[in-house]
N, C-alpha and C. Protein backbone atom coordinates (compact mmCIF):
# COMPACT_ATOMS: atom_id res chain seq x y z
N UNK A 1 117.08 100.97 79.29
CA UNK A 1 115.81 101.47 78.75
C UNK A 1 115.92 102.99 78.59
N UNK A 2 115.71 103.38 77.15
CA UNK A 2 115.58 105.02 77.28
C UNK A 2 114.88 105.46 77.11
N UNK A 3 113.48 105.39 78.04
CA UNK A 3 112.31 105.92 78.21
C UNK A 3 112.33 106.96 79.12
N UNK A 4 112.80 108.81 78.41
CA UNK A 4 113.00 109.41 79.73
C UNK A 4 111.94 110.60 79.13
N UNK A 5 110.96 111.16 79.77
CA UNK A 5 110.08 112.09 79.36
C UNK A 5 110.23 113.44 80.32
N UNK A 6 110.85 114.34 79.68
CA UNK A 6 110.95 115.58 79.89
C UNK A 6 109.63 115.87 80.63
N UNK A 7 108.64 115.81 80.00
CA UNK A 7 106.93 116.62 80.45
C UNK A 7 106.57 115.55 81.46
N UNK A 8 107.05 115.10 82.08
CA UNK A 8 106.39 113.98 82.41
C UNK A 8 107.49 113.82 84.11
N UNK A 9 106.68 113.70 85.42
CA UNK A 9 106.95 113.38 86.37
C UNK A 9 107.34 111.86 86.88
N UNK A 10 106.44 111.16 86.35
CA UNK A 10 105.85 109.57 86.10
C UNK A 10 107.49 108.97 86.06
N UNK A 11 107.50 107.61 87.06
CA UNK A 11 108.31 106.78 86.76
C UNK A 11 107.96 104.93 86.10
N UNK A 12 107.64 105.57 85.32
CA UNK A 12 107.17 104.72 84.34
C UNK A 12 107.65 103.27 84.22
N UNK A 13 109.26 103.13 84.13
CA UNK A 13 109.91 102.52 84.06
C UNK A 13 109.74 101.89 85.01
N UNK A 14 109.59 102.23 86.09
CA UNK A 14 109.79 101.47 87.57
C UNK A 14 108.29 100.62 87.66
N UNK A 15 107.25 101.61 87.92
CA UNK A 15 105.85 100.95 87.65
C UNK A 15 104.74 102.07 86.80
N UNK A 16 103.73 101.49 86.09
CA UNK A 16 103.49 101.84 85.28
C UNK A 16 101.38 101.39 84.92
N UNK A 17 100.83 102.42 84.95
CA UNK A 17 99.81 101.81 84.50
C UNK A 17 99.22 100.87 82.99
N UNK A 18 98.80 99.58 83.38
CA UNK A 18 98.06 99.21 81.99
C UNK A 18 96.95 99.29 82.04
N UNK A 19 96.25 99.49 82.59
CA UNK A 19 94.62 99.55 82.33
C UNK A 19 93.88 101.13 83.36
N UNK A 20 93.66 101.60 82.97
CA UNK A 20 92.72 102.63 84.04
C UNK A 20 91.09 102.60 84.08
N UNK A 21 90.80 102.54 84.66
CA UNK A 21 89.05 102.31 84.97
C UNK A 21 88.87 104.00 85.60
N UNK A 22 87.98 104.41 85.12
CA UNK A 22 87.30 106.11 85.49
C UNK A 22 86.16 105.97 85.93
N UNK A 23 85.62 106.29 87.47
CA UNK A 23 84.27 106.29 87.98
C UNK A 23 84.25 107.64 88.34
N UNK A 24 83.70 108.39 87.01
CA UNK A 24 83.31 109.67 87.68
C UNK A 24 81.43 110.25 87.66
N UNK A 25 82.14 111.58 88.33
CA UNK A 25 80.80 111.98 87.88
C UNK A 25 80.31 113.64 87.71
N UNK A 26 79.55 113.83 86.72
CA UNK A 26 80.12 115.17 86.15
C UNK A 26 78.59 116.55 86.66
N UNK A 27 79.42 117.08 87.23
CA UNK A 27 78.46 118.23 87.63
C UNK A 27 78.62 119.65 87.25
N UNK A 28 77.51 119.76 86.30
CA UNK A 28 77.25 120.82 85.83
C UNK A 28 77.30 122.20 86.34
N UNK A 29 76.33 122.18 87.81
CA UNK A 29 76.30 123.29 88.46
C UNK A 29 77.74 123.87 88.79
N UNK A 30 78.46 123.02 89.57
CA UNK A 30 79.33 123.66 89.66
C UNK A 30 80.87 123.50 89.00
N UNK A 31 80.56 123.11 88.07
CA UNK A 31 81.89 122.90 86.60
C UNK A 31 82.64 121.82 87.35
N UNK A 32 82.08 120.95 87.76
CA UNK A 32 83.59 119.67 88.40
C UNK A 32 82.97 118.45 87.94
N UNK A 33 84.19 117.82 87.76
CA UNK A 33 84.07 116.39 88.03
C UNK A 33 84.68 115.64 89.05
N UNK A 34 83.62 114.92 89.74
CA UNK A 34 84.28 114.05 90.98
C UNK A 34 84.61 112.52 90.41
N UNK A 35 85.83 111.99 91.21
CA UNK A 35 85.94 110.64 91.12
C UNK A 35 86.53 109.72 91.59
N UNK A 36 86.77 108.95 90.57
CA UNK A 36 88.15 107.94 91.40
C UNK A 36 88.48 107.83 90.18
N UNK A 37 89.83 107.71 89.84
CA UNK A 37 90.93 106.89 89.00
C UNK A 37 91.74 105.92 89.32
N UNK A 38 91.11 104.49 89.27
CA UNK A 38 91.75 103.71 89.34
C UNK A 38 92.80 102.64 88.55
N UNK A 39 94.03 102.41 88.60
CA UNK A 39 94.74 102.32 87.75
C UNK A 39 95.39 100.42 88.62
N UNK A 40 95.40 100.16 87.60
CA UNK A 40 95.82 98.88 87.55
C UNK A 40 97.82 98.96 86.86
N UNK A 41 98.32 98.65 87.93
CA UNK A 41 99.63 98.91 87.51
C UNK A 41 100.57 97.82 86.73
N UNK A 42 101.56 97.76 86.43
CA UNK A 42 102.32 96.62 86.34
C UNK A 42 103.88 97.12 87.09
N UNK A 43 104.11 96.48 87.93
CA UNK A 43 105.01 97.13 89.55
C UNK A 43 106.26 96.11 89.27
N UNK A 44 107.42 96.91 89.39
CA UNK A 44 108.54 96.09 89.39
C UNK A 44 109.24 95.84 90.79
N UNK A 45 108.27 96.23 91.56
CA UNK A 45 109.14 95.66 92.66
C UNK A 45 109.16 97.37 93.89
N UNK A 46 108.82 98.24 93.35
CA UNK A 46 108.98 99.58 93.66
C UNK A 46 108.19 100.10 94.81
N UNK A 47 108.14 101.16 96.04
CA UNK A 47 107.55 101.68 97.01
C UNK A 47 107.09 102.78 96.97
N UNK A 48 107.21 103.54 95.33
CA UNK A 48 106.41 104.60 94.68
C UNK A 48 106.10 104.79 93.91
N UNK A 49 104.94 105.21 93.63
CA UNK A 49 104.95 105.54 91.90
C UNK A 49 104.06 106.83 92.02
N UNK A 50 104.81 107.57 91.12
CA UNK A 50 104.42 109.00 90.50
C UNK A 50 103.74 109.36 89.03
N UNK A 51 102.17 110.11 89.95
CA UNK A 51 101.83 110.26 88.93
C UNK A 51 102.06 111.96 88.51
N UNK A 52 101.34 112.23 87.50
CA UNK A 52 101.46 113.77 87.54
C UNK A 52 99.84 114.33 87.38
N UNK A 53 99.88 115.67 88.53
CA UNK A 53 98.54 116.06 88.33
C UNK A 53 98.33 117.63 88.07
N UNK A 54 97.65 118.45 87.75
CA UNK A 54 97.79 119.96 87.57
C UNK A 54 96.21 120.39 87.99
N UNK A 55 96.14 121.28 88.69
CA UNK A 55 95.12 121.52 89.27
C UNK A 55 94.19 120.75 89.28
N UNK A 56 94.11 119.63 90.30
CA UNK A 56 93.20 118.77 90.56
C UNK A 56 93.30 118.76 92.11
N UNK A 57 92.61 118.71 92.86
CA UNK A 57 92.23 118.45 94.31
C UNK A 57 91.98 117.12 94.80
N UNK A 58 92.89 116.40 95.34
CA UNK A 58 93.35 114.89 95.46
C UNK A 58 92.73 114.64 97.08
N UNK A 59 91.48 113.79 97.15
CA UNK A 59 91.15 113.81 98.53
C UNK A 59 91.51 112.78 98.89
N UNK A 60 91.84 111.60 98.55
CA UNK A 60 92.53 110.29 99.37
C UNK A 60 93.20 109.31 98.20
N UNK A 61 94.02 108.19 98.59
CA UNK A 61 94.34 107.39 97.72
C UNK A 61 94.48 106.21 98.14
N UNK A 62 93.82 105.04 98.09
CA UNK A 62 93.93 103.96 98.51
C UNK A 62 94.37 102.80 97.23
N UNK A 63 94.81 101.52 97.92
CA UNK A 63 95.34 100.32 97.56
C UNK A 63 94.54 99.25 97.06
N UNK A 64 94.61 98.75 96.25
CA UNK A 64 93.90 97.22 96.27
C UNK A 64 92.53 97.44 95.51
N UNK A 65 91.75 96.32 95.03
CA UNK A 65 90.69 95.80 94.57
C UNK A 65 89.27 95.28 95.28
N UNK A 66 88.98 95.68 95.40
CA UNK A 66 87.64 95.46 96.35
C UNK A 66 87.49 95.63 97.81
N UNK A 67 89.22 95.31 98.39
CA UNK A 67 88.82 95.75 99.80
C UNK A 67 90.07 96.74 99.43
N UNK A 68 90.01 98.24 99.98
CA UNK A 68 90.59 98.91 99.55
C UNK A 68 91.38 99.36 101.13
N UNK A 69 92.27 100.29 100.92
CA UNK A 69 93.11 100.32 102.60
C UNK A 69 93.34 101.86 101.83
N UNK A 70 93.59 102.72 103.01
CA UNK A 70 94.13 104.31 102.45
C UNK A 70 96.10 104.17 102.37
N UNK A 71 96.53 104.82 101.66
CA UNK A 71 97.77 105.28 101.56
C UNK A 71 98.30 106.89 101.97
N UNK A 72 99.36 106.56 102.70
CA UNK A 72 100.56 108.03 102.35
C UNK A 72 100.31 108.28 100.52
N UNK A 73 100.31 109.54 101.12
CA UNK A 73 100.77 110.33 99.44
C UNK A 73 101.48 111.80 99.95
N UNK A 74 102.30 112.22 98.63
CA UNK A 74 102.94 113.78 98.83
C UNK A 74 102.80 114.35 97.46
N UNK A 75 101.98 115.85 97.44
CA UNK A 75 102.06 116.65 96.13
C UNK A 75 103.27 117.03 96.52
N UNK A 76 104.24 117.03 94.85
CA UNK A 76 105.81 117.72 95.10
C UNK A 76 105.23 119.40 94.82
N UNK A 77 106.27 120.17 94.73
CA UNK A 77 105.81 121.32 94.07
C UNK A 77 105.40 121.77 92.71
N UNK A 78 104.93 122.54 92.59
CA UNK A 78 104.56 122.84 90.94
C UNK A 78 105.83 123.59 90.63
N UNK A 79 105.91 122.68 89.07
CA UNK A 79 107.18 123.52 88.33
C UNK A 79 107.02 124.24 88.09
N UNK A 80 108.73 125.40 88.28
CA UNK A 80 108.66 126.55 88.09
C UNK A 80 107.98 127.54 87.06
N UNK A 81 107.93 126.93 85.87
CA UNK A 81 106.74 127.68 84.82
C UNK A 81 105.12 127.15 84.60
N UNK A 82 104.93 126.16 85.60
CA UNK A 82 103.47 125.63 85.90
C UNK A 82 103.16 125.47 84.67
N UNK A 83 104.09 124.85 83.75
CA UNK A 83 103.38 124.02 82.79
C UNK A 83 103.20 122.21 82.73
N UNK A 84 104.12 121.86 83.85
CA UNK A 84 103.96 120.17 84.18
C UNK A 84 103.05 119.75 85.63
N UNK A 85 102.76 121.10 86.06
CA UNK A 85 101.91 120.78 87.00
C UNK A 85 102.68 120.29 88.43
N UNK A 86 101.95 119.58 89.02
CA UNK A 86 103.35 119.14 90.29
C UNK A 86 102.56 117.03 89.93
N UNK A 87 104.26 116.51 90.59
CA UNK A 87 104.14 114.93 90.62
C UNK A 87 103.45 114.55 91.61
N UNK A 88 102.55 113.51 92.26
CA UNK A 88 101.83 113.13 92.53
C UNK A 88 102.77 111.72 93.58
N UNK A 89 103.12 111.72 94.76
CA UNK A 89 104.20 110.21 95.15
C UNK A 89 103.03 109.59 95.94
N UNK A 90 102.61 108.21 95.75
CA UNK A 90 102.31 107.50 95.97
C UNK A 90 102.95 106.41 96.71
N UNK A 91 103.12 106.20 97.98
CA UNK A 91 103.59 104.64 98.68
C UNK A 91 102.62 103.56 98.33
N UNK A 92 103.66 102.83 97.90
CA UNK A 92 102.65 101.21 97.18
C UNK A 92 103.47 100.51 98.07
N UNK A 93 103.34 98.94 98.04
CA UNK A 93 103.99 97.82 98.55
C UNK A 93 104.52 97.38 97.44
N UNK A 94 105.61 96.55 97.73
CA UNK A 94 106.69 96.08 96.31
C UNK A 94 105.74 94.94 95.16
N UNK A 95 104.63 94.77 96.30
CA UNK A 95 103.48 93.83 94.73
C UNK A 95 102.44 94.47 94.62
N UNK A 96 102.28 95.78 94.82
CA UNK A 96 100.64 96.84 94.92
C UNK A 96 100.28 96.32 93.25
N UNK A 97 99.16 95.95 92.78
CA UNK A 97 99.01 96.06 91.56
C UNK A 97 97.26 97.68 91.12
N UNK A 98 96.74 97.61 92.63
CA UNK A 98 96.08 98.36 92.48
C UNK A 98 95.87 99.57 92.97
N UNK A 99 95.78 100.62 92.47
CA UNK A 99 96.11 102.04 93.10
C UNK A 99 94.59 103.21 92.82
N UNK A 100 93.61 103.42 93.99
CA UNK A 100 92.84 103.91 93.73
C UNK A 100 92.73 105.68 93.80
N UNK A 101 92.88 106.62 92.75
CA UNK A 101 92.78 108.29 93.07
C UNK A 101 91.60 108.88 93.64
N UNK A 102 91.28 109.22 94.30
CA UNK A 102 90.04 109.61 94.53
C UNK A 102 90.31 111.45 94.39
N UNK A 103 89.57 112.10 93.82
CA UNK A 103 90.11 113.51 93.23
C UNK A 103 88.65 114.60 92.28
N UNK A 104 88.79 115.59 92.81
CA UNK A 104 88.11 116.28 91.89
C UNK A 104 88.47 117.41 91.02
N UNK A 105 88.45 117.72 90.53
CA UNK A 105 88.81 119.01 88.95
C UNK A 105 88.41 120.19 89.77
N UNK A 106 89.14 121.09 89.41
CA UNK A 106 88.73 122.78 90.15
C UNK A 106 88.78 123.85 89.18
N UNK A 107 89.07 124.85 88.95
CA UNK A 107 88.74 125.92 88.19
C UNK A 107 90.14 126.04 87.62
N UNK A 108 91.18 125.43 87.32
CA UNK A 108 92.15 125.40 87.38
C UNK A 108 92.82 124.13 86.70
N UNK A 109 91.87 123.32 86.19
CA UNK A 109 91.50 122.22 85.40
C UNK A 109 91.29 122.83 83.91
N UNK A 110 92.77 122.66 83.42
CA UNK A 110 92.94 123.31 81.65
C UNK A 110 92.00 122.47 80.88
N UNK A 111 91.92 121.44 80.84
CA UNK A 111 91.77 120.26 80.13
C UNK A 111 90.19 120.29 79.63
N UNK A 112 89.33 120.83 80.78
CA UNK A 112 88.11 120.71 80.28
C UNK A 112 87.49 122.09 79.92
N UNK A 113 86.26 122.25 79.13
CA UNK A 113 85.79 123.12 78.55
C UNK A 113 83.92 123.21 78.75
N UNK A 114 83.77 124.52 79.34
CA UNK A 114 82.34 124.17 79.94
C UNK A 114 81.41 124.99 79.17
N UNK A 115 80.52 124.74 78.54
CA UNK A 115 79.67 125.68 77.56
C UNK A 115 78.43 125.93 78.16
N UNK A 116 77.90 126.94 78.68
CA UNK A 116 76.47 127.11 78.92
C UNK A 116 75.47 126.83 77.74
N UNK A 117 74.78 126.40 77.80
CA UNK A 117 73.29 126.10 77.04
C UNK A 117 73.27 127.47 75.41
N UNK A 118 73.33 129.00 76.30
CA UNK A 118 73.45 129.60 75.03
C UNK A 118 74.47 129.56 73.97
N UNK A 119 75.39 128.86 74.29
CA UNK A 119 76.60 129.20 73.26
C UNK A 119 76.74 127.37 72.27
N UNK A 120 75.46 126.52 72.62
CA UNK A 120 75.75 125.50 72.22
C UNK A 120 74.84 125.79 71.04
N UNK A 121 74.65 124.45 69.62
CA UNK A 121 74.26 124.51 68.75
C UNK A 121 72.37 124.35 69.30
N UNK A 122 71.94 123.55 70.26
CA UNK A 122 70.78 123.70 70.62
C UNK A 122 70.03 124.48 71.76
N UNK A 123 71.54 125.83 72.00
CA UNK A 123 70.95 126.41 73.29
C UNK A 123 69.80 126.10 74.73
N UNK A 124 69.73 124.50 74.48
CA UNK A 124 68.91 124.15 75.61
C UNK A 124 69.64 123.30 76.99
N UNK A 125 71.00 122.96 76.57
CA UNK A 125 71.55 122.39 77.39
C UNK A 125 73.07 122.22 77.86
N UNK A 126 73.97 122.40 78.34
CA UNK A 126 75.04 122.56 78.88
C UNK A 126 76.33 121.36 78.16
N UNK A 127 77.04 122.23 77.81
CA UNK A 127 77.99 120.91 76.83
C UNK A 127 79.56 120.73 77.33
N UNK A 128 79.90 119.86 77.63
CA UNK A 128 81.49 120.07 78.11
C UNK A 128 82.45 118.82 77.47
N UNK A 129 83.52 119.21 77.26
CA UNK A 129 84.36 118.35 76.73
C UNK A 129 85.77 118.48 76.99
N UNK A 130 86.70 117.93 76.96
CA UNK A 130 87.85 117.57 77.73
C UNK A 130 88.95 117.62 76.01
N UNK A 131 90.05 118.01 76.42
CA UNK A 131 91.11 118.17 75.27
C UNK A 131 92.42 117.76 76.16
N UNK A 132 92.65 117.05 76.38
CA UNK A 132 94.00 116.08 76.57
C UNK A 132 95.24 116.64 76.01
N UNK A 133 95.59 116.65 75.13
CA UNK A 133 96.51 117.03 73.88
C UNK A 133 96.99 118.53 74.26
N UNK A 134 98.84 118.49 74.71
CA UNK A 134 99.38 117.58 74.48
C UNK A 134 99.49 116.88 76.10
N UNK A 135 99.76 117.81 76.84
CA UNK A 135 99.94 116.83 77.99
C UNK A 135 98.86 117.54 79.53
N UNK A 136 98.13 117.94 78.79
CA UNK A 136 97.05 118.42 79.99
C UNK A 136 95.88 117.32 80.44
N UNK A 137 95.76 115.95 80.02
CA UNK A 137 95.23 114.83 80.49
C UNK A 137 95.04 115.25 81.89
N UNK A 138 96.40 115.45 82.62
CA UNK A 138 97.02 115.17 83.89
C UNK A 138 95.75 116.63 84.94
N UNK A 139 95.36 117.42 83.86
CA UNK A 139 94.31 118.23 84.41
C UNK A 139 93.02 117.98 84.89
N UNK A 140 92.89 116.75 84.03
CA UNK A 140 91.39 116.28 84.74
C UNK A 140 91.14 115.25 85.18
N UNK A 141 92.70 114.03 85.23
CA UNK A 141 92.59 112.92 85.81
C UNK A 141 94.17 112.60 86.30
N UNK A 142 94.80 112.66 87.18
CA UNK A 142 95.91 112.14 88.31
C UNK A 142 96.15 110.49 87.15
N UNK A 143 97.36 110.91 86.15
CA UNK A 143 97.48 110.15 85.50
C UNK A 143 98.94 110.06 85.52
N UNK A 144 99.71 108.58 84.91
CA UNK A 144 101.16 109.14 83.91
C UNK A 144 100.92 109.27 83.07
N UNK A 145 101.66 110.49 82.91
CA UNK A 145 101.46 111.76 81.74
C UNK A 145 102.36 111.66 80.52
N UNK A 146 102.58 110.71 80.23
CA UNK A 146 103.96 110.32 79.37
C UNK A 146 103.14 109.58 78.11
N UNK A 147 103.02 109.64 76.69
CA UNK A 147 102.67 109.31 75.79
C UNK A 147 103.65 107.98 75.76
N UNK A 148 104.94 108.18 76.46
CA UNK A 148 105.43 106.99 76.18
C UNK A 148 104.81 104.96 76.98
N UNK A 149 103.71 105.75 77.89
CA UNK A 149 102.94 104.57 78.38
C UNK A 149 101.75 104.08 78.09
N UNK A 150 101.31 103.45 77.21
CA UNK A 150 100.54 102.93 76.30
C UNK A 150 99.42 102.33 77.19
N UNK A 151 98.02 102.22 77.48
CA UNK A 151 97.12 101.37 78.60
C UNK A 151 95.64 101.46 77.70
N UNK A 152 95.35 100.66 78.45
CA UNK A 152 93.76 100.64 78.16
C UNK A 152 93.08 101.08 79.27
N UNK A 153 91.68 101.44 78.80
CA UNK A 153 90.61 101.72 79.73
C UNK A 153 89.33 101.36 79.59
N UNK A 154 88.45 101.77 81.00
CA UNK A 154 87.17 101.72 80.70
C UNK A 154 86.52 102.73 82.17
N UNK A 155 85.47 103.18 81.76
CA UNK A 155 84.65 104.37 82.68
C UNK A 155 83.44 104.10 82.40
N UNK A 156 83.27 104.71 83.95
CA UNK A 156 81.27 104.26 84.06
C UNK A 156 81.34 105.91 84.97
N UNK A 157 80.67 106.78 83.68
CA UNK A 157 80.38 108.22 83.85
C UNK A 157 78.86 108.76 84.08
N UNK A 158 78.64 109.57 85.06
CA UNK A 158 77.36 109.85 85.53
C UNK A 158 77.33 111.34 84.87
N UNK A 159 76.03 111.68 84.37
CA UNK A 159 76.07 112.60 83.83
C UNK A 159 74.69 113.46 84.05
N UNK A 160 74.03 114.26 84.32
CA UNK A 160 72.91 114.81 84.30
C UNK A 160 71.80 113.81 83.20
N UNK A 161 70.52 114.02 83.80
CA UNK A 161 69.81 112.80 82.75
C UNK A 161 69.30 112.87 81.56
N UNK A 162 69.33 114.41 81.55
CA UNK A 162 69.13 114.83 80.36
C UNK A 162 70.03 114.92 78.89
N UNK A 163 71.62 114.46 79.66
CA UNK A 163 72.41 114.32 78.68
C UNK A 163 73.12 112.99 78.54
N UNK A 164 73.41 113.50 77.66
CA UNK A 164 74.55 111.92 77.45
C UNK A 164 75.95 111.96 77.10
N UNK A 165 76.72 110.67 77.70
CA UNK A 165 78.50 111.00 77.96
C UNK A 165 79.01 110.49 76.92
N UNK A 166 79.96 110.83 75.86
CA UNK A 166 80.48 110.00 74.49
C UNK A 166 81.92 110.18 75.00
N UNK A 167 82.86 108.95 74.66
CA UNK A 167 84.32 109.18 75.47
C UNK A 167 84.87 108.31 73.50
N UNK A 168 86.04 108.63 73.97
CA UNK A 168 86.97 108.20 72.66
C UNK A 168 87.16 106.80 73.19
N UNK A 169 85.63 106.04 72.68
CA UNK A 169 85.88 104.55 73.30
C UNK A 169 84.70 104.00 72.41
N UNK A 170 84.47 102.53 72.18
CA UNK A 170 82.77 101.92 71.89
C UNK A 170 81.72 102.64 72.88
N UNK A 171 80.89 103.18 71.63
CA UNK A 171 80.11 104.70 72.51
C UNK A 171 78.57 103.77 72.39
N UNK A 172 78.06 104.05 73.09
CA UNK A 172 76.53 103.62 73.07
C UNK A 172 75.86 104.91 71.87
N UNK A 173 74.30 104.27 71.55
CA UNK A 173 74.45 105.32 70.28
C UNK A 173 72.67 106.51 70.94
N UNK A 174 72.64 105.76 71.94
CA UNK A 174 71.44 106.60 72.48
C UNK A 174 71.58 106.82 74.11
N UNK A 175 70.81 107.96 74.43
CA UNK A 175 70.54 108.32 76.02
C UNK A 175 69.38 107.39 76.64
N UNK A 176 70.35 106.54 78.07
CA UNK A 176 69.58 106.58 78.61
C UNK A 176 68.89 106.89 80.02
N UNK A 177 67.78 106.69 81.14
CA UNK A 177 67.10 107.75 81.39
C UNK A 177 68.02 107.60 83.11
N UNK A 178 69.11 106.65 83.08
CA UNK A 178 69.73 106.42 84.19
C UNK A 178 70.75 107.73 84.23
N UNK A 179 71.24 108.87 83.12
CA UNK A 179 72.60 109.09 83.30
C UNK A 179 73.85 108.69 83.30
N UNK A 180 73.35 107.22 83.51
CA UNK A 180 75.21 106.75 84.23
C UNK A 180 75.59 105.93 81.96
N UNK A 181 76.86 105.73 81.74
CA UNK A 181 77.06 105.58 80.79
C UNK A 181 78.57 104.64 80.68
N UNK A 182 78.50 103.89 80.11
CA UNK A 182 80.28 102.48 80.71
C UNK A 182 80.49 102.66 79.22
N UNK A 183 82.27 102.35 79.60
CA UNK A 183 82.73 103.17 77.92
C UNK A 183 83.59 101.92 78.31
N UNK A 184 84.59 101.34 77.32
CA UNK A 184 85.75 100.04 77.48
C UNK A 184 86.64 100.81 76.02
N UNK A 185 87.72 100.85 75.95
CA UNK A 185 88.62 100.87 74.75
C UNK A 185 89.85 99.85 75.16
N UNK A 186 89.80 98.92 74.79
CA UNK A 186 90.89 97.68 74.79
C UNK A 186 91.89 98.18 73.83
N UNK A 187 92.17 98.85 73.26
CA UNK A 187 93.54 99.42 72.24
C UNK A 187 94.30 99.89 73.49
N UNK A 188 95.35 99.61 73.93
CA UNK A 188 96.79 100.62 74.40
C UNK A 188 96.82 101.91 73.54
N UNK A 189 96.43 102.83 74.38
CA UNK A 189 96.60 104.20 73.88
C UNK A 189 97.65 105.24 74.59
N UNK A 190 98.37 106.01 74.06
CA UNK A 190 98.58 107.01 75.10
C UNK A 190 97.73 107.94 75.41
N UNK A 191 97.83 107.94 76.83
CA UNK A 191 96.85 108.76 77.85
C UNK A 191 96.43 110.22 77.27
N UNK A 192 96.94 110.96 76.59
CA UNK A 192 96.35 112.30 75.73
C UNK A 192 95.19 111.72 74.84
N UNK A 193 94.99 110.88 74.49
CA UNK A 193 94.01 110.50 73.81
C UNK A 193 92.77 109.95 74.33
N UNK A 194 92.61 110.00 75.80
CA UNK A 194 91.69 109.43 76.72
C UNK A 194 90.77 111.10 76.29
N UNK A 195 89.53 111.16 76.27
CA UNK A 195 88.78 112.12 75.66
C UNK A 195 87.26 111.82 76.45
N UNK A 196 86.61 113.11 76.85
CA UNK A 196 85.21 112.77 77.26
C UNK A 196 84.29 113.95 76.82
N UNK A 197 82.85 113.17 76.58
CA UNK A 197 82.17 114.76 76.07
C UNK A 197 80.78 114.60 76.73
């Protein structure tokens, strides 16, 4: 197999996400998003898998589907020109299929973009949006960072109530008064194209 990605920490080959589910939730006041990234793998048998993350603050990582257990993890170092961020090692079991991130975004999070109220087109409310492309995904969600791994997703995003969350997915076409907002894109995409606004 010659799936080898320079930008990319991720051992893909070995195990690999197909589906990611995003439970976050996005706070204005203080520019973060909290969450979990949970990734549904397809595991060949392997006792790690690496993801890649760049300024994100990783508070636990647990196993499994509904009853969840915590894991070992190790941030490697950040590469020397801190443009790949540092890899992310994860201990799985040789059949883990589920791997939960639990993590929040810090000031140091390229990926997203925070607009105060005056600089938006209706100056009444706070606008933020996320740019993936090319490989800064890994800035706002503990992902493999490799275009060469194709997955689907879906997210259930909390958002202030006054606004509403549109992701590069089947978007709902109105606000409603809950905040919270569930997005599904069943296409295999590569992960730069995962998008939130």
């Amino acid at each position: 197999d010659s799936v080898f990605d320079n930008h990319s920490y991720s051992n893909i080959r070995q195990i690999r996400t197909k589906h990611l589910h995003l439970d976050l939730d996005v706070n204005f006041e203080n520019k973060t998003i909290y969450g979990v990234a949970r990734h549904e793998m397809i595991n060949t048998g392997v006792d790690t898998a690496i993801f890649d993350i760049k300024g994100l603050e990783i508070q636990k990582v647990t196993l499994g589907k509904g009853t969840e257990k915590e894991t070992d993890y190790m941030i490697g170092q950040w590469d020397k020109d801190s443009i790949l961020g540092q890899p992310l090692l994860v201990n799985v079991a040789r059949d883990t299929k589920f791997i939960n991130i639990y993590y929040k975004t810090t000031e140091h999070t390229e990926a997203i973009d925070w607009l105060n109220p005056e600089l938006t087109a209706g100056k009444k409310h706070p606008f933020m949006y996320t740019q993936g492309q090319a490989i800064l995904t890994r800035s706002w969600i503990p992902i493999q960072d490799s275009p060469a791994n194709r997955l689907t997703y879906s997210a259930k995003i909390k958002v202030p109530k006054e606004l509403m969350a549109v992701m590069s997915a089947k978007n709902v076409t109105a606000r409603n008064e809950s905040g919270v907002y569930e997005f599904e894109m069943p296409q295999p995409i590569p992960c730069y194209l995962i998008a939130l606004a």
